[in-house]
C-alpha atoms as a PDB file:
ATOM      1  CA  UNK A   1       0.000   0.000   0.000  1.00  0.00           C
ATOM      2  CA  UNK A   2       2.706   1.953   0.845  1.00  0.00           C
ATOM      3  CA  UNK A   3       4.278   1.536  -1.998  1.00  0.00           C
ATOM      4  CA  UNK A   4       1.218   1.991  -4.701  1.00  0.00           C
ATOM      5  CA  UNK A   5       0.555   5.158  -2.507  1.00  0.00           C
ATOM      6  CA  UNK A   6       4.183   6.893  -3.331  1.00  0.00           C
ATOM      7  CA  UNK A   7       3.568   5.718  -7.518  1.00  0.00           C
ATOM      8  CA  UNK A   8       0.454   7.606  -7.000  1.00  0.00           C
ATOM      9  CA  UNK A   9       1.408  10.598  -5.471  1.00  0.00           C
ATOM     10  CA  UNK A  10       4.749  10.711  -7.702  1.00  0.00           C
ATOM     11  CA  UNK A  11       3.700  12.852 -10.351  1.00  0.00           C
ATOM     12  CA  UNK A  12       2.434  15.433  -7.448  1.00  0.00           C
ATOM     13  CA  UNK A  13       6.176  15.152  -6.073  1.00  0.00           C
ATOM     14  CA  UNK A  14       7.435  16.086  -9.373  1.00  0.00           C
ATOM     15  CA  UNK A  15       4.935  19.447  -9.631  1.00  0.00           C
ATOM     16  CA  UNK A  16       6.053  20.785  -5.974  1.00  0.00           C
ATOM     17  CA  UNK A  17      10.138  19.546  -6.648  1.00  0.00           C
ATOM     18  CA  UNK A  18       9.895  21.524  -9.581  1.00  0.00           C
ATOM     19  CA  UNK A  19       7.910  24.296  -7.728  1.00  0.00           C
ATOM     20  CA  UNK A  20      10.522  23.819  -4.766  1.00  0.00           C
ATOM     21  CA  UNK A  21      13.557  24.462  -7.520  1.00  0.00           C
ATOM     22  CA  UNK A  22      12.345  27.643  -8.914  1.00  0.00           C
ATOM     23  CA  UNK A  23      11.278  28.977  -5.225  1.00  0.00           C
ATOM     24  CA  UNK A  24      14.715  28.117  -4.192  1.00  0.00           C
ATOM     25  CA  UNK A  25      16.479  29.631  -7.534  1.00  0.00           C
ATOM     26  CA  UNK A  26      14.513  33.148  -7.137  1.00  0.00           C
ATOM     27  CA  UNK A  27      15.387  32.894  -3.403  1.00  0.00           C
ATOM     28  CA  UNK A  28      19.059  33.348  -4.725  1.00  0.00           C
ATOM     29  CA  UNK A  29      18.346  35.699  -6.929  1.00  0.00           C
ATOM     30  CA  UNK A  30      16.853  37.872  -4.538  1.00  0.00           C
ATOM     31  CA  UNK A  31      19.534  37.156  -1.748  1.00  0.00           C
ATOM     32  CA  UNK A  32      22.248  37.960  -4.247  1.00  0.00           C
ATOM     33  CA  UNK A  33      20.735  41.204  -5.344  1.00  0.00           C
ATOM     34  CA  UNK A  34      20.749  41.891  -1.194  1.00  0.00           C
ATOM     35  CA  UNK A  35      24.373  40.807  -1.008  1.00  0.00           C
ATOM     36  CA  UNK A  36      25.278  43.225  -3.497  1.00  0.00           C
ATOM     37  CA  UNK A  37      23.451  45.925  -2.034  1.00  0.00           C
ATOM     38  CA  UNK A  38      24.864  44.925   1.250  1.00  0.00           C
ATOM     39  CA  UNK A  39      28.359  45.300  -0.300  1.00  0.00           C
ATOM     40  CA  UNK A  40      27.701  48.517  -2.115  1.00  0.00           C
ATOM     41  CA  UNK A  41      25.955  50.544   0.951  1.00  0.00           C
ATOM     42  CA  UNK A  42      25.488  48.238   3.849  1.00  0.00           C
ATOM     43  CA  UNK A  43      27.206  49.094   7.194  1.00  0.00           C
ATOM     44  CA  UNK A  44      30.449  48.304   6.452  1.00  0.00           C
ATOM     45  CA  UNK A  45      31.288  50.627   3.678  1.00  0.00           C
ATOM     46  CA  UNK A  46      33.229  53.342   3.750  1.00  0.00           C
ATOM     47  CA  UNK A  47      30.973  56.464   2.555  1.00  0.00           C
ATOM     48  CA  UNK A  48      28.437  55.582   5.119  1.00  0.00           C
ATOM     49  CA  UNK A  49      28.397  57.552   8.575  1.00  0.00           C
ATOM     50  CA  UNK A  50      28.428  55.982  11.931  1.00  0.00           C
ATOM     51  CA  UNK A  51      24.645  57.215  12.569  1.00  0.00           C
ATOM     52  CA  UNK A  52      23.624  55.616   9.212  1.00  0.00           C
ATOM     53  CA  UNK A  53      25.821  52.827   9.631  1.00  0.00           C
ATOM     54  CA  UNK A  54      23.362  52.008  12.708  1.00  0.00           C
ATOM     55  CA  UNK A  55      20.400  52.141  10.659  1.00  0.00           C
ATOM     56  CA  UNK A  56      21.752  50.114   8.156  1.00  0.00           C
ATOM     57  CA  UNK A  57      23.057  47.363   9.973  1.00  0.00           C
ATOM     58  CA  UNK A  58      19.712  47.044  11.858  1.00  0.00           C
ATOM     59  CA  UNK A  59      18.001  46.753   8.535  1.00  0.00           C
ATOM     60  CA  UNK A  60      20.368  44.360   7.220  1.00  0.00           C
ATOM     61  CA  UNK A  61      19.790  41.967  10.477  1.00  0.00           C
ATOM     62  CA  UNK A  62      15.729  42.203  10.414  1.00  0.00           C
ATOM     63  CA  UNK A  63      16.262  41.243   6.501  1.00  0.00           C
ATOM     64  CA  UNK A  64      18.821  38.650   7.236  1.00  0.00           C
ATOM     65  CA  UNK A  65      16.605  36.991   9.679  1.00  0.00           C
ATOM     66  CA  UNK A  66      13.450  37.363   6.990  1.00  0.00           C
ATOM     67  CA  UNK A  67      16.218  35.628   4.695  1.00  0.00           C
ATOM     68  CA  UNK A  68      17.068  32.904   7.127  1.00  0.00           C
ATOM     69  CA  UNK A  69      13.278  31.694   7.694  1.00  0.00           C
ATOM     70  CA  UNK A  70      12.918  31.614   4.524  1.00  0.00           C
ATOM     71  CA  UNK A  71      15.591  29.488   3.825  1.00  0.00           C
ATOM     72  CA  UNK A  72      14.775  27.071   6.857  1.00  0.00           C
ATOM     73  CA  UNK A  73      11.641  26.639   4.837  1.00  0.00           C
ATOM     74  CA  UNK A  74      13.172  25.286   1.496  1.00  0.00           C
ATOM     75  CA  UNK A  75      16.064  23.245   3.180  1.00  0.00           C
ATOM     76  CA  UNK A  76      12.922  21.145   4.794  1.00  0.00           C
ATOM     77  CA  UNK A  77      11.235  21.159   1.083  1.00  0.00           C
ATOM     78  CA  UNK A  78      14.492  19.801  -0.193  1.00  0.00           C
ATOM     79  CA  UNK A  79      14.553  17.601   2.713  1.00  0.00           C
ATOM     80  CA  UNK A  80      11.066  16.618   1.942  1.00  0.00           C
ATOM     81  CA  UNK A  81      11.207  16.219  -2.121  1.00  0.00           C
ATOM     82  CA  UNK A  82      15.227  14.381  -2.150  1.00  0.00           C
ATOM     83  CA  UNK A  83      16.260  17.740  -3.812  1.00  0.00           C
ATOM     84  CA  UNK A  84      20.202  18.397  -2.848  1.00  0.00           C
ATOM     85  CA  UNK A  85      20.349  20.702  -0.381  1.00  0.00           C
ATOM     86  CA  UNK A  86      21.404  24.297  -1.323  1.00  0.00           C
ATOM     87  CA  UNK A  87      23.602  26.401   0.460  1.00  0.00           C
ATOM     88  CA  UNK A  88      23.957  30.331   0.657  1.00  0.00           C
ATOM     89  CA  UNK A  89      27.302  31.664   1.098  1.00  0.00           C
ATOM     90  CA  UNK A  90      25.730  35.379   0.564  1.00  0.00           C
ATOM     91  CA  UNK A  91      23.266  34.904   3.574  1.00  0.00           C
ATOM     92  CA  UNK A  92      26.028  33.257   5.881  1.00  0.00           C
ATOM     93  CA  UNK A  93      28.611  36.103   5.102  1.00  0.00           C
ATOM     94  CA  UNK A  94      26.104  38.988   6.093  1.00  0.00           C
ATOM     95  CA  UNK A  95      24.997  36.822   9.394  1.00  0.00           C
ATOM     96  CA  UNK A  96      28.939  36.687  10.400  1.00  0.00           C
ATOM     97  CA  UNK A  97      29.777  40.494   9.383  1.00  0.00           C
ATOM     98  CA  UNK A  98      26.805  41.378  11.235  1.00  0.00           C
ATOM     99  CA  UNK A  99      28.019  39.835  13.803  1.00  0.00           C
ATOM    100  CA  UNK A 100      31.189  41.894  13.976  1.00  0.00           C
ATOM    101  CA  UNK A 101      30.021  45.097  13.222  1.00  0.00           C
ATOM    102  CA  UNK A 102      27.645  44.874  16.387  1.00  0.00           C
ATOM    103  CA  UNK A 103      30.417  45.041  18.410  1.00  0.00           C
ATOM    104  CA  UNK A 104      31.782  48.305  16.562  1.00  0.00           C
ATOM    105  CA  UNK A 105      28.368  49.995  16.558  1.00  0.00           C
ATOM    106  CA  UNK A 106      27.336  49.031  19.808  1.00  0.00           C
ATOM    107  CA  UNK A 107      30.132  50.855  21.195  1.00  0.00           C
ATOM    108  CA  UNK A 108      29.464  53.676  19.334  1.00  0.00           C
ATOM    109  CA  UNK A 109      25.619  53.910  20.068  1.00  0.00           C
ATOM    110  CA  UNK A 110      26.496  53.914  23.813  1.00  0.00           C
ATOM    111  CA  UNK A 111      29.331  56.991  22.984  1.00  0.00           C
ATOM    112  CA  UNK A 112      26.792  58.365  21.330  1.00  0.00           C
ATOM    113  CA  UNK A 113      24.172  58.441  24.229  1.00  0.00           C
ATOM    114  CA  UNK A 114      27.012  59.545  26.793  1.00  0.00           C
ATOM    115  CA  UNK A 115      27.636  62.604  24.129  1.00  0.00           C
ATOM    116  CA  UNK A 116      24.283  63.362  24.368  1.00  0.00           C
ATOM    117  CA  UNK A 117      24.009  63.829  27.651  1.00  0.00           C
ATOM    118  CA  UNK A 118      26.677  65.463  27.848  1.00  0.00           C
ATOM    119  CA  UNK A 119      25.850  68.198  25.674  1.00  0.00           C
ATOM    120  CA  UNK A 120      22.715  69.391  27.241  1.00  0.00           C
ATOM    121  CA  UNK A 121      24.965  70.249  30.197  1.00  0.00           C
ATOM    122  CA  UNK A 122      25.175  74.243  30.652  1.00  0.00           C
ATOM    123  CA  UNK A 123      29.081  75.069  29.536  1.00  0.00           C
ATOM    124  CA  UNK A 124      28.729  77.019  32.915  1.00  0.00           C
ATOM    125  CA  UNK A 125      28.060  73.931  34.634  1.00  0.00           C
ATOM    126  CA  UNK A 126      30.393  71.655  32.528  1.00  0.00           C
ATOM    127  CA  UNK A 127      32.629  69.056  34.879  1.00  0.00           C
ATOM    128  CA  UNK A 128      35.575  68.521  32.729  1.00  0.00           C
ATOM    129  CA  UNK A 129      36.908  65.316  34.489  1.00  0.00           C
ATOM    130  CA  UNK A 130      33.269  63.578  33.750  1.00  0.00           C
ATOM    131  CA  UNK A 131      34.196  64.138  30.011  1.00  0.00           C
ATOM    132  CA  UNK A 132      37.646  63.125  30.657  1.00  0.00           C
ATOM    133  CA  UNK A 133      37.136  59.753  32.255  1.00  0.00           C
ATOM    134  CA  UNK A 134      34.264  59.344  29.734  1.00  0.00           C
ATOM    135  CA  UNK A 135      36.909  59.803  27.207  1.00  0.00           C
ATOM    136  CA  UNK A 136      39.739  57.274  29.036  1.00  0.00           C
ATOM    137  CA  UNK A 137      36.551  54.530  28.830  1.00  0.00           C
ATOM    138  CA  UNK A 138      35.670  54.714  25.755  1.00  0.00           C
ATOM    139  CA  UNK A 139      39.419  54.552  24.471  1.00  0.00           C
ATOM    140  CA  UNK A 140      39.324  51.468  26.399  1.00  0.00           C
ATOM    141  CA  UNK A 141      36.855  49.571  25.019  1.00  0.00           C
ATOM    142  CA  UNK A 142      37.899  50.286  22.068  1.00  0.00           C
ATOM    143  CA  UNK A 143      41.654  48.651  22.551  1.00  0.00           C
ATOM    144  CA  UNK A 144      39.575  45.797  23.810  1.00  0.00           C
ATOM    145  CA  UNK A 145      38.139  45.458  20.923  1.00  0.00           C
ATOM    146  CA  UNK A 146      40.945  45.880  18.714  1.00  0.00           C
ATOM    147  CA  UNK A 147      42.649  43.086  20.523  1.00  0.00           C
ATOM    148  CA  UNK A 148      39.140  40.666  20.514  1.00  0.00           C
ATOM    149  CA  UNK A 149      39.205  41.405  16.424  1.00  0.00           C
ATOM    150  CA  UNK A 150      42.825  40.387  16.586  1.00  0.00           C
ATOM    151  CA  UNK A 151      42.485  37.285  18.077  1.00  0.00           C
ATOM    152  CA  UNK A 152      39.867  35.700  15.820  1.00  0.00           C
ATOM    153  CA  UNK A 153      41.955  36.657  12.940  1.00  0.00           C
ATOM    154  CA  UNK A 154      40.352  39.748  11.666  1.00  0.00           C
ATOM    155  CA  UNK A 155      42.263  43.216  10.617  1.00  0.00           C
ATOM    156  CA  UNK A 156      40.847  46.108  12.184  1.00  0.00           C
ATOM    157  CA  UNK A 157      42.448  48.399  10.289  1.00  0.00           C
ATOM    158  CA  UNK A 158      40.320  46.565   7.605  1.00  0.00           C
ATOM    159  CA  UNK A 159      36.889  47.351   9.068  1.00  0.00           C
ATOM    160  CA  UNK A 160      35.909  50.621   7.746  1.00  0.00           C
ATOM    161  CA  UNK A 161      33.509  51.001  10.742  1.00  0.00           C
ATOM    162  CA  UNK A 162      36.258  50.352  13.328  1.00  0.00           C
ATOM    163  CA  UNK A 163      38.610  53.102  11.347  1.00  0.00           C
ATOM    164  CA  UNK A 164      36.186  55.650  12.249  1.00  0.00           C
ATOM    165  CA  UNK A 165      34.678  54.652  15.318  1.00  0.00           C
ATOM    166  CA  UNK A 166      38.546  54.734  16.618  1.00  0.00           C
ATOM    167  CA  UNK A 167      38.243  58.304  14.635  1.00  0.00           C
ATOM    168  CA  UNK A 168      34.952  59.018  16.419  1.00  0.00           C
ATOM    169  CA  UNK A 169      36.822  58.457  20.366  1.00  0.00           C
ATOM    170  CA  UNK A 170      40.145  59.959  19.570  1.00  0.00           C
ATOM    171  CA  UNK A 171      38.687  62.721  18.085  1.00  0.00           C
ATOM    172  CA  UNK A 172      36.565  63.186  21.172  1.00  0.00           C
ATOM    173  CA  UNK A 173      39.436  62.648  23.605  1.00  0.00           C
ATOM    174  CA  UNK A 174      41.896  65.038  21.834  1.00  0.00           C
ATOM    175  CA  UNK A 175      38.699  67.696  22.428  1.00  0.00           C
ATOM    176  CA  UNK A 176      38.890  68.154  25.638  1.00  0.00           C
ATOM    177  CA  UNK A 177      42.239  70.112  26.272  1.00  0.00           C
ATOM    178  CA  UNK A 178      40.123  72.684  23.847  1.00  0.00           C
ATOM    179  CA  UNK A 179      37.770  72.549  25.966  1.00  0.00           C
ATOM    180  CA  UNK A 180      39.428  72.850  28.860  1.00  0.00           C
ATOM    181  CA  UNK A 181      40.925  76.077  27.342  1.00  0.00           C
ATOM    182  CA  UNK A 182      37.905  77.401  25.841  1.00  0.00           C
ATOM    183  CA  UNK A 183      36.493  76.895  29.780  1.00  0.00           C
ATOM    184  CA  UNK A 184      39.348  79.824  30.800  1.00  0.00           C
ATOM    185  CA  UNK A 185      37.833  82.944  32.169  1.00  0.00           C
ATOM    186  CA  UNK A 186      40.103  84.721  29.431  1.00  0.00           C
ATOM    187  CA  UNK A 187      38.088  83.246  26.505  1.00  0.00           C
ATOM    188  CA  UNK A 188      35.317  85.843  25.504  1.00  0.00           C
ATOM    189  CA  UNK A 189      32.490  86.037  22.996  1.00  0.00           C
ATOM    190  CA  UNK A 190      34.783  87.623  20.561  1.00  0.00           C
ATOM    191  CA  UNK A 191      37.266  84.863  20.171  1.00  0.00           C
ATOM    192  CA  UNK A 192      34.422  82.285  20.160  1.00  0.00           C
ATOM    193  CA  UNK A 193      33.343  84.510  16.721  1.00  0.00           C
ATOM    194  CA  UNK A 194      36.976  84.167  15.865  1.00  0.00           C
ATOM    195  CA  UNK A 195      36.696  80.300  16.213  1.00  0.00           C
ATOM    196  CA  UNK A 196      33.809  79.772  14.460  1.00  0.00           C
ATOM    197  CA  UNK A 197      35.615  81.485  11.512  1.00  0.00           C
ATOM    198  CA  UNK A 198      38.194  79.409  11.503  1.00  0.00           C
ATOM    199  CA  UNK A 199      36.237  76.511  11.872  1.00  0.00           C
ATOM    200  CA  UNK A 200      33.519  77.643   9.371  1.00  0.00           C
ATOM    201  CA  UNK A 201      30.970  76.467  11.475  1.00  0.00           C
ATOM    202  CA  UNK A 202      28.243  79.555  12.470  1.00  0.00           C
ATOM    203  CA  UNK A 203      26.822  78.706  15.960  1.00  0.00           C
ATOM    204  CA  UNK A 204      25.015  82.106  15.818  1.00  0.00           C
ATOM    205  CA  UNK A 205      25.723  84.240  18.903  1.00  0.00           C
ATOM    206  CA  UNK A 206      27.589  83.155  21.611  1.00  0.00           C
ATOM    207  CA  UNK A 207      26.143  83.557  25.063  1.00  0.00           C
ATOM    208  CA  UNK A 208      29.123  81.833  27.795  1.00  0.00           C
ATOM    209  CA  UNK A 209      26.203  81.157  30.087  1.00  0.00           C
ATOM    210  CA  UNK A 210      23.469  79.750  28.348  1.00  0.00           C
ATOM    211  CA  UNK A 211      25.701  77.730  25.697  1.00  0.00           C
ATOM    212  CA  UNK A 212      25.546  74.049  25.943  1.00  0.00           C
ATOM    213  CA  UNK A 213      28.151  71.807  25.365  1.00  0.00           C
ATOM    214  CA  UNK A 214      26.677  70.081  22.185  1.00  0.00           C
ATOM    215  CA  UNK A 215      27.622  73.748  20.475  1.00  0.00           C
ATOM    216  CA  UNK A 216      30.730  73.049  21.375  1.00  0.00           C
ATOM    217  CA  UNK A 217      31.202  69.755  19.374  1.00  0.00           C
ATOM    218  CA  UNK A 218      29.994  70.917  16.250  1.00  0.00           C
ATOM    219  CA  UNK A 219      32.992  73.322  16.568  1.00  0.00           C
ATOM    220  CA  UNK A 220      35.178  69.798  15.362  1.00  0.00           C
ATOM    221  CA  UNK A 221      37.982  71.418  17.455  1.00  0.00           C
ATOM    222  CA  UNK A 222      40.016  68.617  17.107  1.00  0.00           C
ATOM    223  CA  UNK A 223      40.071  69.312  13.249  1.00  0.00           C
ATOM    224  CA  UNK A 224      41.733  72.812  14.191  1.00  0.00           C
ATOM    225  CA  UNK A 225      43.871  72.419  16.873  1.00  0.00           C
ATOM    226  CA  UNK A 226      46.665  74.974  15.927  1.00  0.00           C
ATOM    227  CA  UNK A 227      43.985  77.887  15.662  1.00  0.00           C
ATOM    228  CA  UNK A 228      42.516  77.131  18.722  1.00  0.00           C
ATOM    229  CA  UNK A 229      45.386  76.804  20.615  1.00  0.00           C
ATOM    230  CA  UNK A 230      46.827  80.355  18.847  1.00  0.00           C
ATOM    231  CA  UNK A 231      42.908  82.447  19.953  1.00  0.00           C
ATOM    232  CA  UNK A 232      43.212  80.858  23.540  1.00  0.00           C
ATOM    233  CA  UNK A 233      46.544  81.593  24.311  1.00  0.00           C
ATOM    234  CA  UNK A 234      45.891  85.241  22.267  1.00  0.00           C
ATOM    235  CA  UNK A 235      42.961  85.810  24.627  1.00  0.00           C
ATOM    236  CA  UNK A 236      45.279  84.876  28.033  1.00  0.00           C
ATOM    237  CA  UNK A 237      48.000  87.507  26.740  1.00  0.00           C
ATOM    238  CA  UNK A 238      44.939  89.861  26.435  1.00  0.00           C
ATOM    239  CA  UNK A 239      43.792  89.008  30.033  1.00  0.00           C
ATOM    240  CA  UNK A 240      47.128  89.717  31.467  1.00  0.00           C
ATOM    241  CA  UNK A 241      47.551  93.203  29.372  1.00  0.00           C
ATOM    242  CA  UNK A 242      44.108  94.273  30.355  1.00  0.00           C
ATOM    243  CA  UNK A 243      44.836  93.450  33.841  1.00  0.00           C
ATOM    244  CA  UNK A 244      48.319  95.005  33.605  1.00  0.00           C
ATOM    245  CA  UNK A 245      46.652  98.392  32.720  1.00  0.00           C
ATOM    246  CA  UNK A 246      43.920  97.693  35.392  1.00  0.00           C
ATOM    247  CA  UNK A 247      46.616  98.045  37.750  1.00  0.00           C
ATOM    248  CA  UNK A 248      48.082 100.626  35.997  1.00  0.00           C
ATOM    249  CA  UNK A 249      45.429 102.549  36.327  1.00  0.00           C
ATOM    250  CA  UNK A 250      44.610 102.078  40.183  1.00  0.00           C
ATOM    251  CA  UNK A 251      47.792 102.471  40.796  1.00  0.00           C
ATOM    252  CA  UNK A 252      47.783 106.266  39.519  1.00  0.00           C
ATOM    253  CA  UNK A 253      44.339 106.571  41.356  1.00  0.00           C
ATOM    254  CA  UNK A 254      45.842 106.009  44.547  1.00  0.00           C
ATOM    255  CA  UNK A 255      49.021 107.862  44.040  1.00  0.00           C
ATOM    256  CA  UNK A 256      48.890 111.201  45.388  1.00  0.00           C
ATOM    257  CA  UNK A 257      50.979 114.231  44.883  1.00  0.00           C
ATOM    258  CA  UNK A 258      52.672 117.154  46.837  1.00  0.00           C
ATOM    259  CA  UNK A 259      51.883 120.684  45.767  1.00  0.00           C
ATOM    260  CA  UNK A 260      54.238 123.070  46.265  1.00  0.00           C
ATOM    261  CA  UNK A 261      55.152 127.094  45.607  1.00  0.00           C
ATOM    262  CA  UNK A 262      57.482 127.373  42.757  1.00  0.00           C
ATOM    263  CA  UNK A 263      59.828 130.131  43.521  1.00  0.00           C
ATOM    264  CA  UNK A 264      62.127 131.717  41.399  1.00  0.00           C
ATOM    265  CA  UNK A 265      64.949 133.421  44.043  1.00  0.00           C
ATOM    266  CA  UNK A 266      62.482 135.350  46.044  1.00  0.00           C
ATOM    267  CA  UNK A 267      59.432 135.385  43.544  1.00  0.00           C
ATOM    268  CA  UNK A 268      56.465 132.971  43.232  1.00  0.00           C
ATOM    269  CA  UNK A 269      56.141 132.106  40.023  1.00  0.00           C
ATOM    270  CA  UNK A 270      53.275 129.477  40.662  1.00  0.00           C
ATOM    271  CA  UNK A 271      52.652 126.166  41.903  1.00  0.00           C
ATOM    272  CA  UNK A 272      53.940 122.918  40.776  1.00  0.00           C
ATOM    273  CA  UNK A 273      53.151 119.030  41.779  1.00  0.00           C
ATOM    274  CA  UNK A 274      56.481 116.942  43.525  1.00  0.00           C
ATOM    275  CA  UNK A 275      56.962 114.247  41.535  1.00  0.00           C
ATOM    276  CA  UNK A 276      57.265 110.523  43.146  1.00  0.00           C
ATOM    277  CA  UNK A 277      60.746 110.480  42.725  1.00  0.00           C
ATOM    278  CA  UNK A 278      61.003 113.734  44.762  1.00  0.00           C
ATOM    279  CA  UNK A 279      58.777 112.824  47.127  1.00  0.00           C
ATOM    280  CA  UNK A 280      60.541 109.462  48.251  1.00  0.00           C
ATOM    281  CA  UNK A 281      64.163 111.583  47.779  1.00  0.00           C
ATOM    282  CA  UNK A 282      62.531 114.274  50.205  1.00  0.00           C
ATOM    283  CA  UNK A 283      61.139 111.467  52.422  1.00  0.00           C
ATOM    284  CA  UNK A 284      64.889 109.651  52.431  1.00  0.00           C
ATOM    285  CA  UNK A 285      66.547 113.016  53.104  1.00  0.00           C
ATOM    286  CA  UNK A 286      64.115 113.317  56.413  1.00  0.00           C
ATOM    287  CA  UNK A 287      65.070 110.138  57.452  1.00  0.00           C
ATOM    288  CA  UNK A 288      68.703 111.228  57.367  1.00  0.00           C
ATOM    289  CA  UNK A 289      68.288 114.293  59.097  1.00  0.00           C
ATOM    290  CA  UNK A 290      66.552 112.513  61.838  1.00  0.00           C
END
């Protein structure tokens, strides 16, 4: 019975093989045309951002997985119709690069959430050694990383993701001495205007207490260093000469000076002001006579 039952049905296991085979041969076709996309403008390419990189690689995983129960389904109608079983190199390389760019991104989404709290912060209120041992962390994790890519034999320097994700932290790190400068009392409105030239970056007008910290990092100042450094250290020469001529100038308030009858043998011929000099001499000649 068995057997009369399989003759019967054989024709029927024929139609769905064949229906089976061209399922499965479209399947590749589509998953190629992904893999090529994938390749092109997936995660891992170079002329994609960090922010779209995240995007992208979450789209690529939901579509992987769509890819993956779909191809559970016509390994078991192989299975089921003695077809050999296909295999999909395209599917199983996305599933593995996935895999490693996780790590990359998920490093940067979590230095991207401690930027972002960090830049609605008040630059009034800004606690430079949070940013700094922010900064020391995130350098960390990323040396782990470097060695963890290392030891399952993958080039970092490779990964176009891990290039500028290591970009991404240095760049952050090296910031904060600029910030640290820009947080001197000597830095004023005007040589914020002067930094925004140099920068090209127009953060409108600059208020020092109202200005948050997420301002501040669209400055790129690591991308200028030498001009920052040169305004900062221009504006603490300025601080010192303006305070040079503050003193200057309470220093002649305070003096005070001797008027006395200018006589010419036995006529006045007017008045006339001691200077300091003859002041202290008179003073010193006093002293003596005493």
């Amino acid at each position: 019975m068995a057997n009369r039952k399989d003759y019967e049905v054989g024709e029927y296991k024929k139609t769905y093989a064949q229906i089976t085979t061209d399922g499965v041969e479209k399947f590749k076709k589509d998953l190629a045309v992904a893999y090529e996309q994938y390749r092109a403008n997936g995660p891992g390419t170079e002329a994609v951002t960090l922010d779209e990189g995240l995007e992208l690689l979450q789209a690529s995983k939901d579509l992987c997985m769509t890819f993956k129960v779909q191809k559970d389904e016509n390994v078991l109608s192989e299975t089921l119709f003695d077809l050999p079983i296909s295999t999909y190199s395209d599917l199983n390389d996305m599933t593995e690069k996935n895999k490693l760019y996780d790590l990359i991104y998920d490093i940067y989404r979590e230095h991207r959430e401690a930027v972002k709290d960090f830049s609605i912060v008040a630059w009034s209120k800004l606690d430079i050694s949070n940013l700094q041992v922010s900064a020391e962390k995130f350098v960390l994790m990323v040396k782990k990383l470097e060695k963890k890519l290392i030891q399952i034999n993958v080039r970092p320097e490779s990964m176009h993701p891990f290039n500028k994700l290591f970009k991404t932290i240095e760049g952050f790190k090296t910031s904060i001495p600029f910030i640290v400068e820009l947080k001197h009392p000597a830095v004023q409105e005007r040589h914020w205007k002067r930094i925004m030239e140099e920068t090209g970056k127009d953060l409108g007008d600059i208020n020092l207490k109202t200005i948050t910290l997420s301002k501040v990092f669209e400055l790129e100042l690591h991308l200028h260093q030498e001009k920052v450094t040169e305004i900062c250290k221009e504006a603490k020469e300025e601080a010192l000469n303006e305070e040079n001529i503050s003193k200057i100038d309470i220093s002649w308030k305070n003096t005070s000076f001797e008027i006395f009858v200018y006589k010419k043998g036995n006529d006045v011929r007017g008045f006339s002001i001691k200077s300091p000099e003859e002041i202290r001499q008179q003073l010193e000649d006093n002293i003596l006579l005493l």
